[in-house]
C-alpha atoms as a PDB file:
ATOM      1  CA  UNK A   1      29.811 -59.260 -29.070  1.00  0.00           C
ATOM      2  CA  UNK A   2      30.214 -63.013 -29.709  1.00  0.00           C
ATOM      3  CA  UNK A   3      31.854 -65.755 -28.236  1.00  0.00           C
ATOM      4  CA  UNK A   4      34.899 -63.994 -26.530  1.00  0.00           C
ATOM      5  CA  UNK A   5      38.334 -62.950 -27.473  1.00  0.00           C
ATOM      6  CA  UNK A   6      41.641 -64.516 -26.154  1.00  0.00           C
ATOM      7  CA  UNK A   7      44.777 -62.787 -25.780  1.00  0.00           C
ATOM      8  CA  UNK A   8      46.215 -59.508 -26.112  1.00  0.00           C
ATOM      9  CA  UNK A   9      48.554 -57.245 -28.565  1.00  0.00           C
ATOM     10  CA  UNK A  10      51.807 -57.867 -28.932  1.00  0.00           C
ATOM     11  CA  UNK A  11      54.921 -55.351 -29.412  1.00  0.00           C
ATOM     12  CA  UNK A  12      56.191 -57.400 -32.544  1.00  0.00           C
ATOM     13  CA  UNK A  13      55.575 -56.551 -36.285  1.00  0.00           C
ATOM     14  CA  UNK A  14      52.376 -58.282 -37.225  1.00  0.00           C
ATOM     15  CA  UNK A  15      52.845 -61.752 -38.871  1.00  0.00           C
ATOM     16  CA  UNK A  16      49.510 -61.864 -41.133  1.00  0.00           C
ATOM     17  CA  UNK A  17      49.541 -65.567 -41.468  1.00  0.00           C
ATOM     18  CA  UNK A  18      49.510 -66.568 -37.909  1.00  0.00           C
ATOM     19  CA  UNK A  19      46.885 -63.648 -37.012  1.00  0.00           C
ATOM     20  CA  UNK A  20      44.735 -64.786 -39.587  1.00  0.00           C
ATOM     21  CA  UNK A  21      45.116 -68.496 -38.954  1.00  0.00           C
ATOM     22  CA  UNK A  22      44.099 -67.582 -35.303  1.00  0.00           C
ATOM     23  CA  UNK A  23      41.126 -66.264 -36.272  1.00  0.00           C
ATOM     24  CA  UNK A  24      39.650 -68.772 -38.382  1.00  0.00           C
ATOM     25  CA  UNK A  25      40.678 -71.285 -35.388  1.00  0.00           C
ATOM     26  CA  UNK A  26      37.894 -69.558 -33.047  1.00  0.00           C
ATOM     27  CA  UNK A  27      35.424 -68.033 -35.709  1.00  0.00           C
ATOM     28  CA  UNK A  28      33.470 -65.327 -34.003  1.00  0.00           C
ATOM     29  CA  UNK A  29      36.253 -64.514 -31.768  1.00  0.00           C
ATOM     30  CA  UNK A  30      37.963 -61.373 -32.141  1.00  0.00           C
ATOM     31  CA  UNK A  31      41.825 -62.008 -31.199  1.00  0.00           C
ATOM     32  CA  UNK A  32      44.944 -59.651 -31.295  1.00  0.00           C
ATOM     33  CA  UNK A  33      46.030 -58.345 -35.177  1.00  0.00           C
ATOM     34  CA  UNK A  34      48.970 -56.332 -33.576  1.00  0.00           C
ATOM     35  CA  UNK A  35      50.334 -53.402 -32.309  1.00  0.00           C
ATOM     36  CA  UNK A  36      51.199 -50.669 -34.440  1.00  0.00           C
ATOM     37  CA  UNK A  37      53.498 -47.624 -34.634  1.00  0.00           C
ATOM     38  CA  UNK A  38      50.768 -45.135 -34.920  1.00  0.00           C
ATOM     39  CA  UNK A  39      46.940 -44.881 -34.912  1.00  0.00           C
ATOM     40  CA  UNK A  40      46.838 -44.172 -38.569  1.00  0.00           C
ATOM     41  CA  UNK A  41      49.109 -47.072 -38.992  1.00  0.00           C
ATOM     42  CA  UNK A  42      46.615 -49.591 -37.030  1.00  0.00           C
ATOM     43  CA  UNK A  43      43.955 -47.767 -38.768  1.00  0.00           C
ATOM     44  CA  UNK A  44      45.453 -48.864 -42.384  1.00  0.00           C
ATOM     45  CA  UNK A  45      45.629 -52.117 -41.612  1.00  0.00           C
ATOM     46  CA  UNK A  46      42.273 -52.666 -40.107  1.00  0.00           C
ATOM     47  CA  UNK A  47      40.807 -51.107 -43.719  1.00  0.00           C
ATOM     48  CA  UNK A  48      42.981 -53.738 -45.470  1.00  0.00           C
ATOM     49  CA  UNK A  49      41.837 -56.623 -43.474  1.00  0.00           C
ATOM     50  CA  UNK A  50      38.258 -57.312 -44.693  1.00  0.00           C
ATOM     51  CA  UNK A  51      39.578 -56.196 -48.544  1.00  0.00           C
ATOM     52  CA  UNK A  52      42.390 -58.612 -47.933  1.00  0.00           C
ATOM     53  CA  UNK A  53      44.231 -55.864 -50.256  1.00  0.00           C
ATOM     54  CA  UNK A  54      48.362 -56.393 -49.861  1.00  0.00           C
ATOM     55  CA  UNK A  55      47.289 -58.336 -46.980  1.00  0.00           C
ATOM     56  CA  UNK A  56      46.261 -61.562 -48.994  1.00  0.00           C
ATOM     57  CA  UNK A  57      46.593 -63.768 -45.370  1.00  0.00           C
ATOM     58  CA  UNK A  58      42.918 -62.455 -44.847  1.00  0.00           C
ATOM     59  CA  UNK A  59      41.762 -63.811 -48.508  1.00  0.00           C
ATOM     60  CA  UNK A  60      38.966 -64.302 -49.678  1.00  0.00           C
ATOM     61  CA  UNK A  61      37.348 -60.879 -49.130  1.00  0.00           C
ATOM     62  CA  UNK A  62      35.210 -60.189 -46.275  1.00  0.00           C
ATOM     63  CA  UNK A  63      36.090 -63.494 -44.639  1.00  0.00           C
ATOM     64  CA  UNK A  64      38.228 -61.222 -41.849  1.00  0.00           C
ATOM     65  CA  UNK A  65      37.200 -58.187 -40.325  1.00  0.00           C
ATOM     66  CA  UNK A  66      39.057 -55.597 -38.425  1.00  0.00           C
ATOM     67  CA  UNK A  67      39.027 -52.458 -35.892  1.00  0.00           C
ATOM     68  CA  UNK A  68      41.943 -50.019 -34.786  1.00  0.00           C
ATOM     69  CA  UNK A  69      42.223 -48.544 -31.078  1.00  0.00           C
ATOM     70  CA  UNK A  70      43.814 -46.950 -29.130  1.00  0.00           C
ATOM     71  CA  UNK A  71      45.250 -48.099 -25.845  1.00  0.00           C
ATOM     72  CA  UNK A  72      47.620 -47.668 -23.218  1.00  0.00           C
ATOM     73  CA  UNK A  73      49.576 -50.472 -25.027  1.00  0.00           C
ATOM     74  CA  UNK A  74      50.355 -48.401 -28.082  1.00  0.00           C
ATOM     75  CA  UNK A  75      47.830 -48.445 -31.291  1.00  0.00           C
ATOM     76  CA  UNK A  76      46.809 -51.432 -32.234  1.00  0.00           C
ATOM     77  CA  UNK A  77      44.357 -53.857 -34.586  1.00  0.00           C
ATOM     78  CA  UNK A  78      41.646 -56.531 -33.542  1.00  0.00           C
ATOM     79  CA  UNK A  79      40.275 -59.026 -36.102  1.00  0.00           C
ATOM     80  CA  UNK A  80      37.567 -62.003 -36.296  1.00  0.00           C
ATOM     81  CA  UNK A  81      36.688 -64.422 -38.766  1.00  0.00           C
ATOM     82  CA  UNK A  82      32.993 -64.051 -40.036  1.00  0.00           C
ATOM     83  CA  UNK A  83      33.186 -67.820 -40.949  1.00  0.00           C
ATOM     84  CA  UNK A  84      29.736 -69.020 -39.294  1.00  0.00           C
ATOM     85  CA  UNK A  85      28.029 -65.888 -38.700  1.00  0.00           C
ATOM     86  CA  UNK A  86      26.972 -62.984 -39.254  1.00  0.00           C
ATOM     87  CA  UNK A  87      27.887 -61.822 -35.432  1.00  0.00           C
ATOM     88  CA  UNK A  88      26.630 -58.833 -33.584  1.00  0.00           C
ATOM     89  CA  UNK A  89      28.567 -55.927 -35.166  1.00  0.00           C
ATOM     90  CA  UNK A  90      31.380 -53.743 -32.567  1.00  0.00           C
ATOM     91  CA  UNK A  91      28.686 -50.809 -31.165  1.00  0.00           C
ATOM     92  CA  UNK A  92      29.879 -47.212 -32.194  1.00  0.00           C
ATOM     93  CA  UNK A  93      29.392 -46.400 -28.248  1.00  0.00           C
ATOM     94  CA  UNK A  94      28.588 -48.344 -24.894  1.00  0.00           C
ATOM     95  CA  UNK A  95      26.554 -46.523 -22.859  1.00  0.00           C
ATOM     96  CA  UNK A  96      26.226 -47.553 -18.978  1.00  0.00           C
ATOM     97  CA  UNK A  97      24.963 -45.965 -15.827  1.00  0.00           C
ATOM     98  CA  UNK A  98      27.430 -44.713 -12.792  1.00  0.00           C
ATOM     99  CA  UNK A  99      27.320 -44.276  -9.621  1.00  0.00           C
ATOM    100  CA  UNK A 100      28.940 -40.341  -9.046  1.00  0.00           C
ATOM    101  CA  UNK A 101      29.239 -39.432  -5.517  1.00  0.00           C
ATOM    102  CA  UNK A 102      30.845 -35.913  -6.131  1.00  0.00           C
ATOM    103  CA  UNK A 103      28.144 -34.376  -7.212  1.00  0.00           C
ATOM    104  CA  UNK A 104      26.836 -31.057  -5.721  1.00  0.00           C
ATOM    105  CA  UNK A 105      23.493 -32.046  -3.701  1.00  0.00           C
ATOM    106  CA  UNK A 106      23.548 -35.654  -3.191  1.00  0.00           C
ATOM    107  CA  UNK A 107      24.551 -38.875  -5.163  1.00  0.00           C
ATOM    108  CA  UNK A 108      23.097 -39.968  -8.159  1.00  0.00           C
ATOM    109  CA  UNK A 109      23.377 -41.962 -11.409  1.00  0.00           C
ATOM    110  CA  UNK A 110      24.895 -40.496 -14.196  1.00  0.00           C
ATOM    111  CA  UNK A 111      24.161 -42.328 -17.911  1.00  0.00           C
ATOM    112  CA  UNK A 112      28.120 -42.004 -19.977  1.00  0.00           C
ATOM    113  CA  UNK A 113      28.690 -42.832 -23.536  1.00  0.00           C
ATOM    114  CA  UNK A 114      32.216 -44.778 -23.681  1.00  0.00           C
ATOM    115  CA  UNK A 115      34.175 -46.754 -26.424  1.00  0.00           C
ATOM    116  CA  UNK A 116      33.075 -50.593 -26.706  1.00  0.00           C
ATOM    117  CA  UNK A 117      37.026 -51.379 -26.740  1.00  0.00           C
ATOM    118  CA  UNK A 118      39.469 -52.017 -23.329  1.00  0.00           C
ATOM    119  CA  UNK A 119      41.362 -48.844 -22.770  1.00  0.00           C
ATOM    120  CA  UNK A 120      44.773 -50.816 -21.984  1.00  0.00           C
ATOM    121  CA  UNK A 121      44.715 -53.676 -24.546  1.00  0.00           C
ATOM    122  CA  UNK A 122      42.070 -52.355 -27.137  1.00  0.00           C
ATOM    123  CA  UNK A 123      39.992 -56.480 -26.888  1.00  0.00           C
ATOM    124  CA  UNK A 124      36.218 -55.779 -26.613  1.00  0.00           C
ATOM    125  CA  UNK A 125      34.780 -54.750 -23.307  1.00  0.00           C
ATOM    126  CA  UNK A 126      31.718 -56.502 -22.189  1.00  0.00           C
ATOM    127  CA  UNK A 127      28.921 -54.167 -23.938  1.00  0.00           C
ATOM    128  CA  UNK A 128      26.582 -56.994 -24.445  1.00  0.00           C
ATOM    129  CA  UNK A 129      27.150 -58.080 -21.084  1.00  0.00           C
ATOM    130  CA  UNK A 130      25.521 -54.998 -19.097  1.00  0.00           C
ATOM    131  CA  UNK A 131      23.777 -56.014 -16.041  1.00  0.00           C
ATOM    132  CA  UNK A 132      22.147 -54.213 -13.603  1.00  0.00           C
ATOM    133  CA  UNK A 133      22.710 -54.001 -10.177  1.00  0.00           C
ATOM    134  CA  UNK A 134      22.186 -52.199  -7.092  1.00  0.00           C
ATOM    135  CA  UNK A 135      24.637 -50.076  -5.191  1.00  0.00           C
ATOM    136  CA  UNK A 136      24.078 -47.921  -1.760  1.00  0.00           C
ATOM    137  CA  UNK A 137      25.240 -44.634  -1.440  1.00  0.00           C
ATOM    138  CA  UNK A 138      24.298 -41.938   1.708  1.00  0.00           C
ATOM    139  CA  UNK A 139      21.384 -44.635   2.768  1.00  0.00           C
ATOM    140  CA  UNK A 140      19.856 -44.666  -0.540  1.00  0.00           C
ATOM    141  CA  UNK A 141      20.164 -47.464  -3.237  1.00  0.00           C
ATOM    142  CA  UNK A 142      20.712 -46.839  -6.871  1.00  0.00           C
ATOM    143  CA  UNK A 143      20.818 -49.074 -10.202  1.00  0.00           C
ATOM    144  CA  UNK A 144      23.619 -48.504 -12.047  1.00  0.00           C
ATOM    145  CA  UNK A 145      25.912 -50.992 -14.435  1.00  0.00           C
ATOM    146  CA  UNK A 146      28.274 -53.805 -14.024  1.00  0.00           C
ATOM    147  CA  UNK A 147      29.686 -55.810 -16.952  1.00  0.00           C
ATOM    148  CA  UNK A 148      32.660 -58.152 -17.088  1.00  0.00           C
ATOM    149  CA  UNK A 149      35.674 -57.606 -20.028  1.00  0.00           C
ATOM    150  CA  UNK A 150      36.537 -60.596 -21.706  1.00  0.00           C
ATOM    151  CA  UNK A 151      40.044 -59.768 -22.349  1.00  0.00           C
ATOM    152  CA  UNK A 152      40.282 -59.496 -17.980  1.00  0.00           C
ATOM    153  CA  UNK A 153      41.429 -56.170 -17.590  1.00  0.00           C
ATOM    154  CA  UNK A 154      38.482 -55.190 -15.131  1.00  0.00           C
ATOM    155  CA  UNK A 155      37.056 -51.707 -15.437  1.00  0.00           C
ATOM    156  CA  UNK A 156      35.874 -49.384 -12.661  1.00  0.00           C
ATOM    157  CA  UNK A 157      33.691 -46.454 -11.935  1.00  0.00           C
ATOM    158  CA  UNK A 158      36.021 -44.119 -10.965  1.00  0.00           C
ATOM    159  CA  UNK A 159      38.248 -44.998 -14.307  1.00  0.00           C
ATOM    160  CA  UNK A 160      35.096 -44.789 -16.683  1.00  0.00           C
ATOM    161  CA  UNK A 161      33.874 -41.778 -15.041  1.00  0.00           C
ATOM    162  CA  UNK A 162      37.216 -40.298 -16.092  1.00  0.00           C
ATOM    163  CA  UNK A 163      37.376 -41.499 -19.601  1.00  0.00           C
ATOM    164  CA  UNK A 164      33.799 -40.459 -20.624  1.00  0.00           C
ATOM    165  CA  UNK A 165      34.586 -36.972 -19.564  1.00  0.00           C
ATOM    166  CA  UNK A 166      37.636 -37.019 -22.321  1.00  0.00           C
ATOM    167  CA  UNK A 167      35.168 -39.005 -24.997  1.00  0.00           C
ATOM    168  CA  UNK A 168      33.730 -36.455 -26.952  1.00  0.00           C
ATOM    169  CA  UNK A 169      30.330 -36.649 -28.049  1.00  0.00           C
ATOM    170  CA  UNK A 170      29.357 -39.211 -31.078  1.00  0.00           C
ATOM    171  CA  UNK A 171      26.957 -37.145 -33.489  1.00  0.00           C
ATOM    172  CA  UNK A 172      24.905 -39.098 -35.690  1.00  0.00           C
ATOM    173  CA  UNK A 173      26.062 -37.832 -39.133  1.00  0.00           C
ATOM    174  CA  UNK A 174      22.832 -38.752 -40.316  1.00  0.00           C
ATOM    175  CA  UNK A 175      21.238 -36.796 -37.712  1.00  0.00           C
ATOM    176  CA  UNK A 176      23.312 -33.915 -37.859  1.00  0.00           C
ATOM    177  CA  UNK A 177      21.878 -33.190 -41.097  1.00  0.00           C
ATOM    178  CA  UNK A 178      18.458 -33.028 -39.682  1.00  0.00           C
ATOM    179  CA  UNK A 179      17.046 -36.434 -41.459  1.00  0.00           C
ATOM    180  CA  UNK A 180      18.031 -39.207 -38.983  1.00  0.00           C
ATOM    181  CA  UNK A 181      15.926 -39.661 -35.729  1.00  0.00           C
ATOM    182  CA  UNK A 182      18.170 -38.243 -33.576  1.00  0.00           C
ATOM    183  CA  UNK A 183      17.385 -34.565 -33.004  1.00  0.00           C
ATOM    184  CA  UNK A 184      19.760 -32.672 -35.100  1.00  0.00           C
ATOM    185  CA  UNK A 185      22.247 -30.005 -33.443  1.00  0.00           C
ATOM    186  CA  UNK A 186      21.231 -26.384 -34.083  1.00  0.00           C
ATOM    187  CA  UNK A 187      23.142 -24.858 -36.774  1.00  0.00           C
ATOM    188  CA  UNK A 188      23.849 -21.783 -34.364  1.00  0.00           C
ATOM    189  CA  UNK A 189      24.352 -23.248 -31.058  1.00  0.00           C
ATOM    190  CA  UNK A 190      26.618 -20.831 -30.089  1.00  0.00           C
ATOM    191  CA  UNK A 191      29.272 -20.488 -26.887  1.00  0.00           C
ATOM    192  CA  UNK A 192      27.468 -24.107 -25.603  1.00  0.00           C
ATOM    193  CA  UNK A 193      27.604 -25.701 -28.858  1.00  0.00           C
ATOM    194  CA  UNK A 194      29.966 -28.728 -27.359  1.00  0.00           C
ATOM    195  CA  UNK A 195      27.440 -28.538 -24.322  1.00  0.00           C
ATOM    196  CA  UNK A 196      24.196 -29.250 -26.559  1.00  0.00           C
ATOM    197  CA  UNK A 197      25.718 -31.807 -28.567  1.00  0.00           C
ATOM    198  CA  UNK A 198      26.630 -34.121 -25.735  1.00  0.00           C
ATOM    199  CA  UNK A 199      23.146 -33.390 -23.870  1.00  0.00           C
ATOM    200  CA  UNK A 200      21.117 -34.393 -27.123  1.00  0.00           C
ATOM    201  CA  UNK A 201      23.567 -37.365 -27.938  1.00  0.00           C
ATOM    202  CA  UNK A 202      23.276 -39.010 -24.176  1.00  0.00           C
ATOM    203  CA  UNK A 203      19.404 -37.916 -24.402  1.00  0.00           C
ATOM    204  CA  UNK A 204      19.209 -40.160 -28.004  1.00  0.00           C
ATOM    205  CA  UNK A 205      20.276 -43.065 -26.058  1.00  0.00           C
ATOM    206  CA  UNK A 206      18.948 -42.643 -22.633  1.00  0.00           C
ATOM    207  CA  UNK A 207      14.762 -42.024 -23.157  1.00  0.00           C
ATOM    208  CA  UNK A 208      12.922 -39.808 -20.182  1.00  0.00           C
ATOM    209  CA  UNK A 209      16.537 -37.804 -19.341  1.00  0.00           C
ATOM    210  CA  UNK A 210      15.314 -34.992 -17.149  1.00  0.00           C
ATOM    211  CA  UNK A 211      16.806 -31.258 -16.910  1.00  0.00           C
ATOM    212  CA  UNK A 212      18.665 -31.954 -13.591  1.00  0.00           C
ATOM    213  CA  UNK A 213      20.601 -35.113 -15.500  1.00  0.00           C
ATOM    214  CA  UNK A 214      21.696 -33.228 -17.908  1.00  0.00           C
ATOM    215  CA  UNK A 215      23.192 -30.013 -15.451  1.00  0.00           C
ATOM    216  CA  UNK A 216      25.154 -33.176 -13.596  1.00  0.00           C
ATOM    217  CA  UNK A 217      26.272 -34.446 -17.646  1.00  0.00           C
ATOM    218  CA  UNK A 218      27.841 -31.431 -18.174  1.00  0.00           C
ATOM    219  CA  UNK A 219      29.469 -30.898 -14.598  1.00  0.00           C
ATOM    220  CA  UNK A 220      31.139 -34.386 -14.939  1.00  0.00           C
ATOM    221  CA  UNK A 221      32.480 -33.641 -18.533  1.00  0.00           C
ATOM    222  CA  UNK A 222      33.419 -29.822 -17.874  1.00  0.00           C
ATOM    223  CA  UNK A 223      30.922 -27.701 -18.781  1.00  0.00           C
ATOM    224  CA  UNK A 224      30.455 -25.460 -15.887  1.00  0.00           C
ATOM    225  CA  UNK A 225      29.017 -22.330 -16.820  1.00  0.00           C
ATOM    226  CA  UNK A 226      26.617 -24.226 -19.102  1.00  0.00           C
ATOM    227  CA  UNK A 227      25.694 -26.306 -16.239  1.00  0.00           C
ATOM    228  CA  UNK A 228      25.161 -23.418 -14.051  1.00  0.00           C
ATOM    229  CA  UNK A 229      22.972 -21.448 -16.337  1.00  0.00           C
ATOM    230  CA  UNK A 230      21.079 -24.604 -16.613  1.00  0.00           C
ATOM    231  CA  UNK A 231      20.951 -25.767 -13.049  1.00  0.00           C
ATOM    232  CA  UNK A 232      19.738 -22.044 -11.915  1.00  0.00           C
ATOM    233  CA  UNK A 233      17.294 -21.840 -14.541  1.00  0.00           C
ATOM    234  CA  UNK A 234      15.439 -25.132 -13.270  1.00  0.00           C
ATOM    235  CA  UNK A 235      15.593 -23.693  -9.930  1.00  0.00           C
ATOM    236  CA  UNK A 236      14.198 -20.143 -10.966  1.00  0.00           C
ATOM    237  CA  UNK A 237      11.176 -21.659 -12.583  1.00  0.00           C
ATOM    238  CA  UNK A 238      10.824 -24.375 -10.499  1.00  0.00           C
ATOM    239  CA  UNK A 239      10.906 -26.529 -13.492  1.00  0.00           C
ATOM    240  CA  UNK A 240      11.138 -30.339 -14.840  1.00  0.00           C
ATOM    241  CA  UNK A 241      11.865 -29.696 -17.948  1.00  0.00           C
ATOM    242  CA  UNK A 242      13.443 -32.284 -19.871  1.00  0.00           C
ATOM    243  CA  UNK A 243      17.252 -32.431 -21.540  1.00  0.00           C
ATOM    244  CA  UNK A 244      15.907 -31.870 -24.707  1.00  0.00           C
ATOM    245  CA  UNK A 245      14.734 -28.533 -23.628  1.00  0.00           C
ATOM    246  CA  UNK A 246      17.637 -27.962 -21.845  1.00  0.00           C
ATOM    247  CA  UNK A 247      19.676 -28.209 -24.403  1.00  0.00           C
ATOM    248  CA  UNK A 248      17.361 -25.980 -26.306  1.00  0.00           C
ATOM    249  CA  UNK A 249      17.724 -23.216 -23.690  1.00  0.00           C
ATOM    250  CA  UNK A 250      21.491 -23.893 -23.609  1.00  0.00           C
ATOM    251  CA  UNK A 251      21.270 -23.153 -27.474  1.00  0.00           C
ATOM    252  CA  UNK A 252      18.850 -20.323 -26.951  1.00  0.00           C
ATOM    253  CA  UNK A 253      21.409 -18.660 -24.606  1.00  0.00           C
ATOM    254  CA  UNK A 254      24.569 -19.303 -26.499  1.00  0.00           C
ATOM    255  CA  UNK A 255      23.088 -18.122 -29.539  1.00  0.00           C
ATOM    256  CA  UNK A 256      22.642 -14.405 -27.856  1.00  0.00           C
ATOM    257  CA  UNK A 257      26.059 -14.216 -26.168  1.00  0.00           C
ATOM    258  CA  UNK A 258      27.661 -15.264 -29.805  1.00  0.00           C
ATOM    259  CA  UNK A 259      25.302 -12.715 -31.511  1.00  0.00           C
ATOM    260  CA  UNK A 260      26.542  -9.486 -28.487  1.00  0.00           C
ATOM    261  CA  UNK A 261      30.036 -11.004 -29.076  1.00  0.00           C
ATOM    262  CA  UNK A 262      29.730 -10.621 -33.066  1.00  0.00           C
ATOM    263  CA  UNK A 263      28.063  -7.310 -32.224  1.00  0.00           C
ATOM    264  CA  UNK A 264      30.925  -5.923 -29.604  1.00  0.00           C
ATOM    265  CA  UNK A 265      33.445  -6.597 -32.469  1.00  0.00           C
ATOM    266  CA  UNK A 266      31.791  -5.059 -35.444  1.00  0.00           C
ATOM    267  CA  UNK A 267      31.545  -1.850 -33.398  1.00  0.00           C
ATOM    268  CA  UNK A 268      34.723  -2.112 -32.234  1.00  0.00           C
END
């Protein structure tokens, strides 16, 4: 993101002054703006920040920006001076690649969408520090991920795998509305519309995703049946068909079990 961050949030009622003198110390840096009661709390303040409105430490405008999240810490606020820059802007999403060993045939790689920010004290994770590397599972080697957190609170596999499967899916809004260049959700997506959403959103991001990525996707965040109707209609036809068109079946069959469902109840 820039040039790193140094400490973390503290449980004390945020002194403006000190945060903000902080941050203009280490321009580029992002550094602890307190924790908060709340989310929405956190979430105030970090709107406030860059208007330096009833928070006129920050002043002038736009010489201090801000994000909320939250951690296991409690909810708190990140800021960094823009003195010097412009600096690479926080990423909506940081998408790596994981190693997943519980999956049904063999090993594999599975591509996760996660938040940019460190799940305990909310500082930046490394998403501009992604390197690849090989691991070896059952004999076989695979490239997956690796990056290093700059507030030191190391992540894992295991604890990544875990959050991304309680991360829901980020939806272009653009997109959404069929003008972006994302492919747009179907308006009727049915019984697997959560299911289509996060095949087409990890497919956005990760070019050449194949059918049998997307059935392990939706195993790892809970999406059984749609994985199974998937995974047994690539094995039926023998087929490599891509996510994409996975997700189009998926939205193919969810739109006939909603339209029997609406059926069942208007005769019943």
């Amino acid at each position: 993101m820039t040039r790193g961050t140094i400490g973390s949030p503290h449980r004390t009622r945020p002194k403006h002054a000190d945060i903000a003198r902080r941050a203009r110390k280490v321009p580029g840096v992002w550094v602890p703006g307190g924790t908060y009661g709340s989310f929405a709390s956190a979430a105030d303040a970090a709107r406030l920040v860059p208007r330096a409105e009833r928070l006129l430490a920050y002043a002038p405008r736009g010489s201090v920006e801000a994000y909320a999240a939250n951690t296991l810490e409690g909810a708190c606020v990140w800021v960094r001076s823009t003195d010097g820059g412009p600096y690479p802007p926080m990423p909506a999403r940081m998408t790596v690649r994981l190693l997943v060993t519980a999956l049904a045939d063999a090993p594999g790689v599975l591509t996760v969408s996660i938040y940019p920010t460190c799940p305990r004290c909310g500082g930046p994770r490394g998403w501009d520090r992604v390197q690849a590397v090989l691991r070896e599972a059952d004999r076989e080697r695979f490239v997956v991920d690796r990056w290093h957190n700059r507030c030191g609170h190391e992540d894992t596999h295991a604890r990544v795998l875990e959050e991304a499967r309680r991360t829901p899916p980020l939806m272009d809004p653009v997109a959404s509305r069929g003008r972006g260049h994302h492919a747009a959700v179907p308006a009727r997506a049915g019984v697997f519309q959560a299911a289509v959403e996060l095949i087409l959103q990890t497919a956005a991001q990760e070019r050449g995703m194949t059918g049998k990525q997307a059935v392990a996707l939706l195993r790892v965040n809970g999406h059984a049946e749609a994985a199974s109707l998937l995974d047994a209609k690539l094995r039926a036809d023998h087929s490599r068909m891509g996510a994409k068109s996975g997700a189009h079946f998926l939205t193919v069959v969810g739109a006939q079990a909603a339209a029997a469902t609406d059926r069942q109840e208007a005769n019943a």
